[in-house]
C-alpha atoms as a PDB file:
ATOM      1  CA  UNK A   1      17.687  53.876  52.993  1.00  0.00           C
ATOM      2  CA  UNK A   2      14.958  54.161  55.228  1.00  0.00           C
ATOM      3  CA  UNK A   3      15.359  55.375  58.814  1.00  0.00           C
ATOM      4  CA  UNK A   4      15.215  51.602  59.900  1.00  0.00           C
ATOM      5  CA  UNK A   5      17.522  50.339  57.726  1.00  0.00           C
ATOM      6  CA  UNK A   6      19.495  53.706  58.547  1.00  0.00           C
ATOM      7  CA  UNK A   7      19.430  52.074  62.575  1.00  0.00           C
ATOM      8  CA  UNK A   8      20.175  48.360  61.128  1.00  0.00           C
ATOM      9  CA  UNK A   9      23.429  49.848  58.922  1.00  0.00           C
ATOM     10  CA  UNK A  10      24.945  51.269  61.921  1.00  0.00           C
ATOM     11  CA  UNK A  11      24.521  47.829  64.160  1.00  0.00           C
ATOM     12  CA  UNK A  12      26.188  46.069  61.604  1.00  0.00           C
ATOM     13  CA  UNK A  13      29.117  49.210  61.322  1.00  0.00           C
ATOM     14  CA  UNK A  14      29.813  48.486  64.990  1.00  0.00           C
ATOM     15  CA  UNK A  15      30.355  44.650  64.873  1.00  0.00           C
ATOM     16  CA  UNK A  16      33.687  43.938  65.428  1.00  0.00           C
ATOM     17  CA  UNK A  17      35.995  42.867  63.119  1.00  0.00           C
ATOM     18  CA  UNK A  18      36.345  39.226  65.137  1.00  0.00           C
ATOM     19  CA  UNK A  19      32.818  38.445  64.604  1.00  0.00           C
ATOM     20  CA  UNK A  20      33.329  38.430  60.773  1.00  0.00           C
ATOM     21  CA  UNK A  21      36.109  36.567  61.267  1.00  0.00           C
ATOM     22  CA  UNK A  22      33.796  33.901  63.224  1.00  0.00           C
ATOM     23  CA  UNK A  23      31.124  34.109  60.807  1.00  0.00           C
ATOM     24  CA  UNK A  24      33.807  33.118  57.854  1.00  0.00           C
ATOM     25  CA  UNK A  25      34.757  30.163  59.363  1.00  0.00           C
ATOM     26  CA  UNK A  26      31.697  28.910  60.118  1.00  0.00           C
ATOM     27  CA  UNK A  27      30.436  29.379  57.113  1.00  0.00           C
ATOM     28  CA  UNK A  28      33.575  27.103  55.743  1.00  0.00           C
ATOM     29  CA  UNK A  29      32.783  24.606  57.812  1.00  0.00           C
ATOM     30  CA  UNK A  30      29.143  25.020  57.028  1.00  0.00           C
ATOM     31  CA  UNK A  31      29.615  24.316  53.399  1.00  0.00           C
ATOM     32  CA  UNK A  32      32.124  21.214  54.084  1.00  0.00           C
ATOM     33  CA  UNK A  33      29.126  19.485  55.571  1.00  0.00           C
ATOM     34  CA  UNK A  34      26.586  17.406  53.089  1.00  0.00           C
ATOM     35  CA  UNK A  35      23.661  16.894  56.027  1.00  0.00           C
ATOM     36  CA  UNK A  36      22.802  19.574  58.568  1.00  0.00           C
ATOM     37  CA  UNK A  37      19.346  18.574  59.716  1.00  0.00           C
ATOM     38  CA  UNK A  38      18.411  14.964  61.281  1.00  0.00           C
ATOM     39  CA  UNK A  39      14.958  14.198  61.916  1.00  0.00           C
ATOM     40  CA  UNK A  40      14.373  11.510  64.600  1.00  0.00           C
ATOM     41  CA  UNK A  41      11.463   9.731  65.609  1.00  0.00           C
ATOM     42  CA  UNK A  42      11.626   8.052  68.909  1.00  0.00           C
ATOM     43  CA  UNK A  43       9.871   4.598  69.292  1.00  0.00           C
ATOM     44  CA  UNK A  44       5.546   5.760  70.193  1.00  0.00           C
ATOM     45  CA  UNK A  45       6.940   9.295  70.011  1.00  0.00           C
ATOM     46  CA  UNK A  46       6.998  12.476  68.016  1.00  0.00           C
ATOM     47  CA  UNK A  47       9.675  13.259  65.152  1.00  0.00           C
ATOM     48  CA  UNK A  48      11.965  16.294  66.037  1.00  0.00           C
ATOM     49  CA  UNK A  49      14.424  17.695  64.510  1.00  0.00           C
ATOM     50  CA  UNK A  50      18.315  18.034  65.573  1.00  0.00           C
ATOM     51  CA  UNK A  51      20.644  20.424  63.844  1.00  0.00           C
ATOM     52  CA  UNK A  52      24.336  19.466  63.090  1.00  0.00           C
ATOM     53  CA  UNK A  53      26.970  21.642  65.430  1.00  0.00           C
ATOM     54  CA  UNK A  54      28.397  22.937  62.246  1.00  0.00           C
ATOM     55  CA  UNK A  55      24.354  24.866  61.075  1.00  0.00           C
ATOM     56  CA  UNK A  56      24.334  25.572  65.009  1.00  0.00           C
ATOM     57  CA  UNK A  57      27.527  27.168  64.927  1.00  0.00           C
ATOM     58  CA  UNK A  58      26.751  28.668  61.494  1.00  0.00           C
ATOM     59  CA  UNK A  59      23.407  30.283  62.942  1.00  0.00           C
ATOM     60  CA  UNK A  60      25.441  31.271  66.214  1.00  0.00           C
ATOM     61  CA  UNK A  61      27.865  33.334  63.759  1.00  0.00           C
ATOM     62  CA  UNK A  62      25.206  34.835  61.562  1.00  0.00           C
ATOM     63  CA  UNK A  63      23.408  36.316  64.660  1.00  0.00           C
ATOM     64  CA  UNK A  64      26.621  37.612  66.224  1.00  0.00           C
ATOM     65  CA  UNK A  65      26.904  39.549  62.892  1.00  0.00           C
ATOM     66  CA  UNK A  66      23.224  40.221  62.227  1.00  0.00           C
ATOM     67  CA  UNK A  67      21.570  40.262  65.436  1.00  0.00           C
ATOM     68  CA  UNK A  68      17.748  40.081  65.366  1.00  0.00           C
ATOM     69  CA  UNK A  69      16.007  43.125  64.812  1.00  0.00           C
ATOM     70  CA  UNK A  70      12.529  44.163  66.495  1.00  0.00           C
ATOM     71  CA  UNK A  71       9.762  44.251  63.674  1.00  0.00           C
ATOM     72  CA  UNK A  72       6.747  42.580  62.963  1.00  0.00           C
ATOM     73  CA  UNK A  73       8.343  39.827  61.245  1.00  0.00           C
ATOM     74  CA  UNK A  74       5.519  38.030  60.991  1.00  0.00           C
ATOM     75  CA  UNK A  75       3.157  40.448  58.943  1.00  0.00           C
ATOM     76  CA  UNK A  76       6.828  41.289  56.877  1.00  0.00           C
ATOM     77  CA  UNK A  77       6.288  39.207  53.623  1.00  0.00           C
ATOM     78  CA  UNK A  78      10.027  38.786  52.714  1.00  0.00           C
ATOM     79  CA  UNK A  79      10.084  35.040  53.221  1.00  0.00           C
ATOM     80  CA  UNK A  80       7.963  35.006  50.477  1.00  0.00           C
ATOM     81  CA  UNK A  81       9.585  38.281  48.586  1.00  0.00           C
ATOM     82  CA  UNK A  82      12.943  36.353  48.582  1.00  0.00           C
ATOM     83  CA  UNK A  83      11.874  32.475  48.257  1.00  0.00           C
ATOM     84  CA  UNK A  84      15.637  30.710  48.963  1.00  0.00           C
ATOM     85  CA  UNK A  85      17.189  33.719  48.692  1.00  0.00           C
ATOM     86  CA  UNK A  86      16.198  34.922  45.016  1.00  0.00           C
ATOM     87  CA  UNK A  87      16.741  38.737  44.743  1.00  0.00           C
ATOM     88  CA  UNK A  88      18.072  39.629  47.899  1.00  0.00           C
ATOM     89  CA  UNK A  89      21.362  40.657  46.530  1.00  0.00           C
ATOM     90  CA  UNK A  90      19.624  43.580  45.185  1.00  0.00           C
ATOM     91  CA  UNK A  91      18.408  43.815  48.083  1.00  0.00           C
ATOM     92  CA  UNK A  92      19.299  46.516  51.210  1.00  0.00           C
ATOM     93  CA  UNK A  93      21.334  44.692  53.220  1.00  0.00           C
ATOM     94  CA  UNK A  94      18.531  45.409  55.717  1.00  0.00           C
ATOM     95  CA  UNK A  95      16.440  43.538  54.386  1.00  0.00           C
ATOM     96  CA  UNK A  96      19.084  40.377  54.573  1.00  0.00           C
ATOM     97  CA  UNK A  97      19.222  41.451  58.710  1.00  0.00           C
ATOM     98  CA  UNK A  98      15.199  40.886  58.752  1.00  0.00           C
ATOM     99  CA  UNK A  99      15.145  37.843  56.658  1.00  0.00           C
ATOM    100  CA  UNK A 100      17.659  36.289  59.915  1.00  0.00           C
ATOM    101  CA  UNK A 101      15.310  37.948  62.136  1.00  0.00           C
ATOM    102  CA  UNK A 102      12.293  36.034  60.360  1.00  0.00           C
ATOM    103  CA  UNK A 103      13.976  32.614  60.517  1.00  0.00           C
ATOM    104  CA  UNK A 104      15.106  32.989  63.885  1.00  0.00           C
ATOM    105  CA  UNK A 105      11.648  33.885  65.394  1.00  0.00           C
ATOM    106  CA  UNK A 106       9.762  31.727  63.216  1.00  0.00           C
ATOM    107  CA  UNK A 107      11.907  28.796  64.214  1.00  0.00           C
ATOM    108  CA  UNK A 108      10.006  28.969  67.591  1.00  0.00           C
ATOM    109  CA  UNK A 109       6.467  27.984  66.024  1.00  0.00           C
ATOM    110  CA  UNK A 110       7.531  26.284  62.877  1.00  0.00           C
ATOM    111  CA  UNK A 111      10.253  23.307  63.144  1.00  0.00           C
ATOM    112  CA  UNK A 112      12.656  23.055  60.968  1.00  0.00           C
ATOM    113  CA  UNK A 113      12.526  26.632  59.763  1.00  0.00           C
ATOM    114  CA  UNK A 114      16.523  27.122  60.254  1.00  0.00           C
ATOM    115  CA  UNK A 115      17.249  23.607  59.019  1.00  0.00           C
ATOM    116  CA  UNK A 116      14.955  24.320  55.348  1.00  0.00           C
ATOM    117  CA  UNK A 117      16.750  27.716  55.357  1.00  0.00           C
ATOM    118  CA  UNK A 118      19.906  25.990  55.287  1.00  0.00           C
ATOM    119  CA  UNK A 119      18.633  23.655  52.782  1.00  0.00           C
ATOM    120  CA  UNK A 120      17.276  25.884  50.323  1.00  0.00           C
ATOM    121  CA  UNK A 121      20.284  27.991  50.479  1.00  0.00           C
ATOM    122  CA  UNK A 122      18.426  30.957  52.316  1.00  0.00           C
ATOM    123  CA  UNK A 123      20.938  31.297  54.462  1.00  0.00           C
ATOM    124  CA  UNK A 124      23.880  31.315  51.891  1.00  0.00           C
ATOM    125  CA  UNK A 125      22.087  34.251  51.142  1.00  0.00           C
ATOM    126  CA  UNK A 126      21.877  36.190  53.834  1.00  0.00           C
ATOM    127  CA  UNK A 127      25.434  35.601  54.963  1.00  0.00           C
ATOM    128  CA  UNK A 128      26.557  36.692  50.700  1.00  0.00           C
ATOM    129  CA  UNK A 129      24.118  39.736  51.241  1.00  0.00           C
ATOM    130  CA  UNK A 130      26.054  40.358  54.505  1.00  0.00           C
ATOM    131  CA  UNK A 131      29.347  40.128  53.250  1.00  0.00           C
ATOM    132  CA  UNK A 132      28.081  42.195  49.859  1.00  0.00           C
ATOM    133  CA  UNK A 133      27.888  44.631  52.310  1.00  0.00           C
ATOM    134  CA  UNK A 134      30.782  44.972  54.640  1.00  0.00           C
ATOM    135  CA  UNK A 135      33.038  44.232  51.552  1.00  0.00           C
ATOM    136  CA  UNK A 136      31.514  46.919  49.075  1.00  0.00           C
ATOM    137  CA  UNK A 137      29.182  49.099  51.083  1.00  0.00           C
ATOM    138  CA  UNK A 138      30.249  49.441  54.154  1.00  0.00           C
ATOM    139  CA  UNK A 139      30.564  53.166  55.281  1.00  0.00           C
ATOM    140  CA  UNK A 140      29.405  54.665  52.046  1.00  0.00           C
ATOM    141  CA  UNK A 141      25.941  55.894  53.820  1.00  0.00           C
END
């Protein structure tokens, strides 16, 4: 690993053990849902999107777990390295941390980043690359 994803490791080692307890049942309740994005359009206004609690909660948990990371997320590339998730099993679990990051911050310019995330099963990913990790990897640095 790389002295960055050396620093990243050891925030996720110190996460306490409730916050992947959180992040499990969110998920759960997560994938019991069918819709977690609504897009409404007010009468003469702009569309906008809404999130259902359950992807709110969801995100909530996955940040808890995986907070974001300062990088230049924007000149990364791994949204497009990892296109719904594809290949970041293999992946260092790192690189799942700054995929989160990505979303989150993008999010800001780009609506509906989280909710097509959640739709194209990106963040499945990152939250299977995160448990990969504290359920195989964990500590073996």
């Amino acid at each position: 690993m790389g002295h960055d994803d050396d620093v990243i490791a050891a925030q996720l080692e110190a996460v306490p053990e409730v916050r992947w307890t959180e992040l499990l049942r969110a998920r759960n309740a997560f994938d019991a849902e069918e819709e977690h994005v609504n897009w409404l359009a007010p009468p003469g206004g702009f569309a906008y999107v809404t999130y259902s609690a359950q992807l709110t909660t969801f995100v909530a948990a996955l940040q808890a777990v995986a907070p974001v990371v300062h990088f230049d997320w924007s000149e990364w590339g791994g949204i497009a390295r990892y296109p719904g998730g594809r290949g970041l099993k293999a992946a260092p679990v790192a690189e799942a941390v700054r995929m989160f990051t990505a979303i989150v911050r993008a999010e800001r310019f780009n609506d509906n980043m989280i909710g097509a995330s959640a739709d194209d099963g990106l963040l499945v990913s990152i939250d299977n690359r995160l448990r990969q990790w504290r359920d195989e990897e964990r500590g073996a640095r």
